[in-house]
N, C-alpha and C. Protein backbone atom coordinates (compact mmCIF):
# COMPACT_ATOMS: atom_id res chain seq x y z
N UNK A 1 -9.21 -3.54 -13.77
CA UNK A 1 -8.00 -4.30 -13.94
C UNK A 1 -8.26 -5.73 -13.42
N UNK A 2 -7.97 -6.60 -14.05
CA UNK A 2 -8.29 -8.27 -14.01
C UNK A 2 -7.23 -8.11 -12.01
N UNK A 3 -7.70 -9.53 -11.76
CA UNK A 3 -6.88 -9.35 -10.12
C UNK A 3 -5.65 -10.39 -10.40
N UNK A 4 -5.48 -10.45 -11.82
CA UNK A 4 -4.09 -11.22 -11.37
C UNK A 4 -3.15 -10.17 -12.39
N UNK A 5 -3.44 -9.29 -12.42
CA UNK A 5 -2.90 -8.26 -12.97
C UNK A 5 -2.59 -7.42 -11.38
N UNK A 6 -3.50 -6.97 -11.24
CA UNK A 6 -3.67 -6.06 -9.81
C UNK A 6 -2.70 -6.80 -8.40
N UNK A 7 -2.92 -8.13 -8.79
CA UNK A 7 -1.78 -8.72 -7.70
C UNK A 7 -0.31 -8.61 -8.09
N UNK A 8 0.06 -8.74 -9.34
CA UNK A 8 1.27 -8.79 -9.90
C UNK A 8 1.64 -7.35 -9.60
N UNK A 9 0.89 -5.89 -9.97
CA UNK A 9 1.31 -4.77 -9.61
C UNK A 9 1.83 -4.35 -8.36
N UNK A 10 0.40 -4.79 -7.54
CA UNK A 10 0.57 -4.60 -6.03
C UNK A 10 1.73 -5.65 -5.47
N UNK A 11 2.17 -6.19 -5.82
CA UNK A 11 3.53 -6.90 -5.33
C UNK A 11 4.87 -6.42 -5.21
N UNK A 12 4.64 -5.98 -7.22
CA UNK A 12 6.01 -5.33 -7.29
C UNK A 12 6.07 -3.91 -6.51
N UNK A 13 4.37 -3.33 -6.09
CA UNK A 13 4.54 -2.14 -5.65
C UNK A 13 5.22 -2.18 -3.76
N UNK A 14 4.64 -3.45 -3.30
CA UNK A 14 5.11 -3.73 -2.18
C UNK A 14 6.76 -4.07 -1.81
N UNK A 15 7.46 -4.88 -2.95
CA UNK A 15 8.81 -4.96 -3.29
C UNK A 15 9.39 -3.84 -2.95
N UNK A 16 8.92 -2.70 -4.04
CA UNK A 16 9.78 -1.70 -4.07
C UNK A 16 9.68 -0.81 -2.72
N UNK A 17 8.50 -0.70 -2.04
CA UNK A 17 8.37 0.04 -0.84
C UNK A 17 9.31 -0.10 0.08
N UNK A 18 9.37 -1.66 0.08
CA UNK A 18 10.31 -2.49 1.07
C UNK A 18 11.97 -1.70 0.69
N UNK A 19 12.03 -1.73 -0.63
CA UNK A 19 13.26 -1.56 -1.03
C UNK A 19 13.94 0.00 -0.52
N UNK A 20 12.56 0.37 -0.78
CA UNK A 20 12.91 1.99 -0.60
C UNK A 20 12.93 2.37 1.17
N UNK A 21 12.02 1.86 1.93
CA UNK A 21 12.54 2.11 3.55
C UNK A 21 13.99 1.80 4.05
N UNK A 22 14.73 1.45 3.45
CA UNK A 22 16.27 1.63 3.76
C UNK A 22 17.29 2.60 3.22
N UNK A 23 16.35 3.33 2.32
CA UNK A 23 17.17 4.22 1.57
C UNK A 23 16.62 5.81 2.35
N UNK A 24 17.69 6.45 2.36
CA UNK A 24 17.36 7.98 2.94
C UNK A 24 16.96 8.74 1.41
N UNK A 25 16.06 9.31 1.94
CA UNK A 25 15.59 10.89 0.56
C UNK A 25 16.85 11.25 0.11
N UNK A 26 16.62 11.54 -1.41
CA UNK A 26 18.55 12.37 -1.95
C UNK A 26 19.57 10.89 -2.32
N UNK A 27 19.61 9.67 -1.70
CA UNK A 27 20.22 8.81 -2.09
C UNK A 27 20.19 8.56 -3.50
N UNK A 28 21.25 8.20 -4.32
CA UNK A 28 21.11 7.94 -5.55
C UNK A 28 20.48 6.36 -5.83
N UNK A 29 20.66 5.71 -4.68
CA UNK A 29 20.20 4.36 -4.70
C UNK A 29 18.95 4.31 -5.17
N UNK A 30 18.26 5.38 -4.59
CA UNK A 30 16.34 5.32 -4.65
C UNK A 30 16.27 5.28 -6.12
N UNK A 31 17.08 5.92 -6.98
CA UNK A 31 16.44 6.11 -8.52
C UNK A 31 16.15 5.30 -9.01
N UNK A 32 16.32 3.73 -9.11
CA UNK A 32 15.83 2.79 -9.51
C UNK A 32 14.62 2.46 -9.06
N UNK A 33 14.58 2.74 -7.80
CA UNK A 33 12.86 2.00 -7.15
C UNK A 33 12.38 3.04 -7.52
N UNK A 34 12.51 4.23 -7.56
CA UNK A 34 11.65 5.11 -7.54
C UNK A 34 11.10 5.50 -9.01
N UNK A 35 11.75 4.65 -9.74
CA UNK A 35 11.47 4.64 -11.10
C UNK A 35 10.47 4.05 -11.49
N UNK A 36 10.44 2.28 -10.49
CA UNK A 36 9.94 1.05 -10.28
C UNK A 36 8.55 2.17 -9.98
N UNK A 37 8.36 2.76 -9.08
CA UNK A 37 7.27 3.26 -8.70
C UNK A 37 6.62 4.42 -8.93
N UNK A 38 7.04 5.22 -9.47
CA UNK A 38 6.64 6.04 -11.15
C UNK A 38 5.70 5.13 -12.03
N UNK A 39 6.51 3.98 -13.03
CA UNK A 39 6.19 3.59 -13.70
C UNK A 39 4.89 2.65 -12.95
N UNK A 40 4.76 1.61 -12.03
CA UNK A 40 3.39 1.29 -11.14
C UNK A 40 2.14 2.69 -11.21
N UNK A 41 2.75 3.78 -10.50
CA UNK A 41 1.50 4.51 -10.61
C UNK A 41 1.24 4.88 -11.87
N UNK A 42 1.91 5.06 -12.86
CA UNK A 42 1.43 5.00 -14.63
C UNK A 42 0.56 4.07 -15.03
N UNK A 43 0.60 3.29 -14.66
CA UNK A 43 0.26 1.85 -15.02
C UNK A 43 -1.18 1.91 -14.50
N UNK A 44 -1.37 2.52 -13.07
CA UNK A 44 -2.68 1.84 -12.55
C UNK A 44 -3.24 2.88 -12.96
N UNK A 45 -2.63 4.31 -13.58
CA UNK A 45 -3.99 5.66 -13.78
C UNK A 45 -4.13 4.82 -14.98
N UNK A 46 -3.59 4.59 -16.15
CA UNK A 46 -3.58 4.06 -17.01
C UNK A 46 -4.91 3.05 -17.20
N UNK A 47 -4.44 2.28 -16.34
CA UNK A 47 -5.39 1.21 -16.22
C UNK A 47 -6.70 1.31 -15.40
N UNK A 48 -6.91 1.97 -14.49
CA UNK A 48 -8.01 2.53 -14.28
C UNK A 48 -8.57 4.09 -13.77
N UNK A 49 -8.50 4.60 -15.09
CA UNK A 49 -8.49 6.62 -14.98
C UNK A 49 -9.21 6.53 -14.07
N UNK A 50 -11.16 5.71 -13.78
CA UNK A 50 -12.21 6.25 -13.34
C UNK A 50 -11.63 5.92 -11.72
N UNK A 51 -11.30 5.14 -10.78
CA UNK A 51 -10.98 4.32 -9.84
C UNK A 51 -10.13 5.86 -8.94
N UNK A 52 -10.78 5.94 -7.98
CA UNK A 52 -10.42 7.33 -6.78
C UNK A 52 -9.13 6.47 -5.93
N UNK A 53 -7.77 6.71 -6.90
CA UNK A 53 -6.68 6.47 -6.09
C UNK A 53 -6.53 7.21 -4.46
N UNK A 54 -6.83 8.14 -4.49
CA UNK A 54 -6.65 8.68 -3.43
C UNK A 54 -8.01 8.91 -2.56
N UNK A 55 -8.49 7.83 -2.15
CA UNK A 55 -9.20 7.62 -1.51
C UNK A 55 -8.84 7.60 -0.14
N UNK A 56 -9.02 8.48 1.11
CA UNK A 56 -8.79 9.10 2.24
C UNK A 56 -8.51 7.87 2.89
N UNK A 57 -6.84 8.04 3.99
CA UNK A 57 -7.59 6.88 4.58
C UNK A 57 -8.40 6.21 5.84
N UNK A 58 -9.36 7.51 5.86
CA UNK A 58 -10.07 7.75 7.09
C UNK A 58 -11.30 7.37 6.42
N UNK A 59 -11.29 7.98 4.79
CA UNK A 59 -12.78 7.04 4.70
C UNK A 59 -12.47 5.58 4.15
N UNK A 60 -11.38 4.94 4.07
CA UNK A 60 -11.09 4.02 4.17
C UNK A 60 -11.23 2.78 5.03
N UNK A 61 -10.66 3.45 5.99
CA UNK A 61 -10.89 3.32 7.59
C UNK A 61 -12.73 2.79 8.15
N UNK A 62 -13.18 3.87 7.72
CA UNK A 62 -14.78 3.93 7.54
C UNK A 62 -15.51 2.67 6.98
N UNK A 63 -14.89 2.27 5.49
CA UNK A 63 -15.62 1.40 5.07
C UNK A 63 -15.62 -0.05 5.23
N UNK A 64 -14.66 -0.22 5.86
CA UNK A 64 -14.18 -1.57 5.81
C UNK A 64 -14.68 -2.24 7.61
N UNK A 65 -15.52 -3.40 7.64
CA UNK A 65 -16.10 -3.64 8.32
C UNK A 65 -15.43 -4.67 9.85
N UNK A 66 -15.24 -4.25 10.74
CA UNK A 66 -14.83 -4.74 11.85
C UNK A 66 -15.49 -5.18 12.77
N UNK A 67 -15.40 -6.90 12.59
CA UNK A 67 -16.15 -7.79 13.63
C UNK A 67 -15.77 -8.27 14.83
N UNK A 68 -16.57 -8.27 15.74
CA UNK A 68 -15.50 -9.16 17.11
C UNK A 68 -15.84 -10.60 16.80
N UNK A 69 -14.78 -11.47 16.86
CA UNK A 69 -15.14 -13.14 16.77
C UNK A 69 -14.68 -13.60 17.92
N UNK A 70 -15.98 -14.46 17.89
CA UNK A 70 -16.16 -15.42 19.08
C UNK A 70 -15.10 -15.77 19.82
N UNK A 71 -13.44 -15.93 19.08
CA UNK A 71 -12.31 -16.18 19.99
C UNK A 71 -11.71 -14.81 21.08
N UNK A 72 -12.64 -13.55 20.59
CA UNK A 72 -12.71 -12.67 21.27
C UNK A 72 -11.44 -11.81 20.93
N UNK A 73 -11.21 -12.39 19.39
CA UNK A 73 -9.81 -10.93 19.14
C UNK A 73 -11.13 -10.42 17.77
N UNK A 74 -10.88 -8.92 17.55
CA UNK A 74 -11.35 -8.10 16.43
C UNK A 74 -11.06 -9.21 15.13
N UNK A 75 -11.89 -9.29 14.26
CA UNK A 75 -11.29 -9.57 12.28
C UNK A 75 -11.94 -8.14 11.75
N UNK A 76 -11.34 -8.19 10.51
CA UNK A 76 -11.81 -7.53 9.59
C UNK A 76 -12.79 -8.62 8.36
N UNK A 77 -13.80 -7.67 7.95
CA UNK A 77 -14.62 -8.58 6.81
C UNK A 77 -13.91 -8.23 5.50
N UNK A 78 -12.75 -9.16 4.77
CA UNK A 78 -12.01 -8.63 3.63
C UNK A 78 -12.86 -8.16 2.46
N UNK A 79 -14.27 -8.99 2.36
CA UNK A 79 -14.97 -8.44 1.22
C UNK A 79 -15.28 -6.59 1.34
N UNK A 80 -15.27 -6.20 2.38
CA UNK A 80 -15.30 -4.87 2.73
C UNK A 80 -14.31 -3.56 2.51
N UNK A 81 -13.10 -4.04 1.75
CA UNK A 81 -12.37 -3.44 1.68
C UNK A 81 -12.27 -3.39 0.35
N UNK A 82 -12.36 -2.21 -0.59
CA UNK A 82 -12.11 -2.11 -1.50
C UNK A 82 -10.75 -2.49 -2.21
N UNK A 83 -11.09 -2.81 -3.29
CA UNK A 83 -9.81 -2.64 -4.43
C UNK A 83 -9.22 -1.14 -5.05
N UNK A 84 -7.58 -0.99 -5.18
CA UNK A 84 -6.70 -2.04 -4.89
C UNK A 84 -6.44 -2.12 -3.75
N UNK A 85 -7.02 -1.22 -2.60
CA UNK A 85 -6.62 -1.97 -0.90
C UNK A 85 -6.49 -3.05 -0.08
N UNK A 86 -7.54 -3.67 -0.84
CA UNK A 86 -7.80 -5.25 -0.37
C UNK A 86 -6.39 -6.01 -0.46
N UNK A 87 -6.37 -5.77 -2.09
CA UNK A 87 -4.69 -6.47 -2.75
C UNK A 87 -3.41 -5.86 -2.05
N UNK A 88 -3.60 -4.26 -1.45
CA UNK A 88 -2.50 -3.61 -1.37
C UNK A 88 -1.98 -4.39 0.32
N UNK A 89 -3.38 -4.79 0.75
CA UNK A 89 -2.96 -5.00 2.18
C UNK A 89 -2.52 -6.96 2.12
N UNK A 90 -3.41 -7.32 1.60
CA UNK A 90 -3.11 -8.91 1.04
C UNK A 90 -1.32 -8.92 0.62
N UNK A 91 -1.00 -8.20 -0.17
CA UNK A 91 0.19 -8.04 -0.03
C UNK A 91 1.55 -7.74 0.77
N UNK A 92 0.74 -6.88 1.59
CA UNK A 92 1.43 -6.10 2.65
C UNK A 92 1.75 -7.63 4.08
N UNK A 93 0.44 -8.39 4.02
CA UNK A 93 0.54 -9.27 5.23
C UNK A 93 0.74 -10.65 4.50
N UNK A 94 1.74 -10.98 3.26
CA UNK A 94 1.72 -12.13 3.31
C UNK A 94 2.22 -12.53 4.25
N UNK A 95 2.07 -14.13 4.54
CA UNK A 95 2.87 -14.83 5.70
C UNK A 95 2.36 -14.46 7.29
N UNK A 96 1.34 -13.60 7.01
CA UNK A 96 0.61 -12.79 8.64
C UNK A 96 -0.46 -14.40 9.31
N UNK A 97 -0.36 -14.26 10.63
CA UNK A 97 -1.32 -15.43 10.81
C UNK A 97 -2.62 -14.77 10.71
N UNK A 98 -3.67 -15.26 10.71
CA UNK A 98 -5.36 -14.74 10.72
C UNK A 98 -6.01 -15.77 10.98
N UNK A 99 -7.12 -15.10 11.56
CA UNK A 99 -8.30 -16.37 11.27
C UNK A 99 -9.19 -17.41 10.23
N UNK A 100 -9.36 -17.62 10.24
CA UNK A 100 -10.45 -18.17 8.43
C UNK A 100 -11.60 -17.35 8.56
N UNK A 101 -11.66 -16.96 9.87
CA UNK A 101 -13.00 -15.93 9.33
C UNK A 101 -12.61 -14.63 8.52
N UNK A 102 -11.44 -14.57 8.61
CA UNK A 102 -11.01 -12.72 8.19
C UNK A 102 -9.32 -12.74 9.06
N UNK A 103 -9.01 -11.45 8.90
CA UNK A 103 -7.66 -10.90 9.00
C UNK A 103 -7.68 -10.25 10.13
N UNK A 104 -6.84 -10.48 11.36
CA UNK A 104 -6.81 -9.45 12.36
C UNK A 104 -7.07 -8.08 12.52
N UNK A 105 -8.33 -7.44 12.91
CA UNK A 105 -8.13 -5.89 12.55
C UNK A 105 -6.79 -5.19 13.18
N UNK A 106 -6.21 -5.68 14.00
CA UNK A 106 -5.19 -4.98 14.33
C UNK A 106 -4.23 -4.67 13.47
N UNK A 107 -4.18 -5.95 12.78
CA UNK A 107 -3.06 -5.92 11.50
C UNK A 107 -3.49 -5.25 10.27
N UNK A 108 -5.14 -4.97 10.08
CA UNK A 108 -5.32 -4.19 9.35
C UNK A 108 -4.91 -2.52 9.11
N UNK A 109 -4.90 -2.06 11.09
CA UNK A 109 -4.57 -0.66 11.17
C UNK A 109 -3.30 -0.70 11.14
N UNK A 110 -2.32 -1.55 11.50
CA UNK A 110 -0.79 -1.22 11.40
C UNK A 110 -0.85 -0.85 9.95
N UNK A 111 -1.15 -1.72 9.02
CA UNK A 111 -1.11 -1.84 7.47
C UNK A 111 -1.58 -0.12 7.06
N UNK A 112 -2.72 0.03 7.77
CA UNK A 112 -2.82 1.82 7.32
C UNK A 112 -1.97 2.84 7.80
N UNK A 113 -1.33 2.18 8.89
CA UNK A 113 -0.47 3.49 9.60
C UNK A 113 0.98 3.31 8.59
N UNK A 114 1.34 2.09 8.67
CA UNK A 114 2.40 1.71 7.84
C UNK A 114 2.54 2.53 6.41
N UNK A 115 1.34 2.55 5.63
CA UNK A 115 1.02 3.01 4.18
C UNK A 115 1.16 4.64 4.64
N UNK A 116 0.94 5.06 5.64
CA UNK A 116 0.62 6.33 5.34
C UNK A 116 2.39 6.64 5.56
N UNK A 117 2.67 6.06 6.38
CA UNK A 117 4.53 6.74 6.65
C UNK A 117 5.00 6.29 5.47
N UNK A 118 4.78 5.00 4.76
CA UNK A 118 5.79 4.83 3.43
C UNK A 118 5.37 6.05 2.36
N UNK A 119 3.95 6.29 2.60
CA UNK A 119 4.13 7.52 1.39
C UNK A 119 4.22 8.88 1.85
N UNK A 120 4.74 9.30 3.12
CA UNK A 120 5.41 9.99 3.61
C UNK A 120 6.51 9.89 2.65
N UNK A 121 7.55 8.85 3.31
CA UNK A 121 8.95 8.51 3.11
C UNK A 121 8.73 8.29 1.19
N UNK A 122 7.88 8.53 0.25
CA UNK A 122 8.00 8.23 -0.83
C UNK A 122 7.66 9.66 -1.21
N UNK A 123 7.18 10.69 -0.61
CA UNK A 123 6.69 11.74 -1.30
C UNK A 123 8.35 12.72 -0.77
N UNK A 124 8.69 12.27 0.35
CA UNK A 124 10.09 12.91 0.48
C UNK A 124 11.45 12.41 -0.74
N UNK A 125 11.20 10.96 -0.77
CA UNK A 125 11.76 11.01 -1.92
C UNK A 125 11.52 11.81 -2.99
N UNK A 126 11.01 11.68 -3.72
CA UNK A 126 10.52 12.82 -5.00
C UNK A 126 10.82 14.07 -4.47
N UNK A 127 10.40 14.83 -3.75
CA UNK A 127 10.99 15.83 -3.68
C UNK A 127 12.32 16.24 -3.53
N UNK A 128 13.38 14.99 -2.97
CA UNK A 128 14.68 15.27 -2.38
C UNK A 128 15.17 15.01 -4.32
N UNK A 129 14.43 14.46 -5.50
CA UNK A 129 14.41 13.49 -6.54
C UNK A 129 14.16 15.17 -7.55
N UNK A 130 13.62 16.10 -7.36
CA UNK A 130 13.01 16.89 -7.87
C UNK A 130 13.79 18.36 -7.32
N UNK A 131 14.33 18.05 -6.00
CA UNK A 131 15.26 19.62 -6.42
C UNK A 131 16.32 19.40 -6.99
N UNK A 132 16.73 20.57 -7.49
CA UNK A 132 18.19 20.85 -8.26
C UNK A 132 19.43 20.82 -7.21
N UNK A 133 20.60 19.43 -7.72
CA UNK A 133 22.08 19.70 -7.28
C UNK A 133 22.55 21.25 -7.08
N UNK A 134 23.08 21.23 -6.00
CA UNK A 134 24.01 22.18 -5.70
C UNK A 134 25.23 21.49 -5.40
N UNK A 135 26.53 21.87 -6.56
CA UNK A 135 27.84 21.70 -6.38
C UNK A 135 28.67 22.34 -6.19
């Protein structure tokens, strides 16, 4: 997927995340984002079948390279982080301060702990989305 495609996705996918942490599982509100984000993950199997969406994120964690710099706080090396993670987290920290050498690793692990509770809170949706009304 071209990266100004992959940024445009990963944006709207970040939008809707945002949108959806205020909404409780079962809300009728979610059906729109959660539609929003249906149709995103269509899009990216779509667009790239071969590409291991679910790539662990411990070996995630693993690959992505963490330097100490000379000002003596951790960076991360961004070329080290795969796509779409790179974009997913670029997204996640616009407006974040960093260094020019790289991105705070600290802010890198919030960004993974963060991802893993939103798709917590997104896989509870669907399911609260997927049982049957009782009236």
């Amino acid at each position: 997927m071209p990266d100004d495609e992959l940024r445009k996705l990963e944006a709207k996918r970040r939008k809707a995340l945002w949108m959806l942490a205020n909404i409780s599982p079962g809300d009728s509100k979610a059906f729109d984002v959660l539609s929003i984000l249906d149709d995103l993950d269509l899009q990216e199997r779509k667009d790239s079948p071969h590409t291991d969406k679910a790539l662990e994120l411990n070996q995630l964690r693993d690959c992505v390279t963490v330097q100490h710099h000379h000002s003596g706080i951790d960076i991360i090396l961004e070329q080290t982080i795969p796509q779409p993670w790179r974009e997913r987290f670029n997204q996640a920290s616009i407006g974040s301060t960093r260094l020019l050498d790289g991105p705070y690793a600290a802010d890198w692990y919030k960004f993974l702990a963060c991802w893993e509770s939103e798709m917590q809170h997104l896989e509870a949706h669907r399911a609260a989305r997927s049982k049957p009304k009782l009236d």
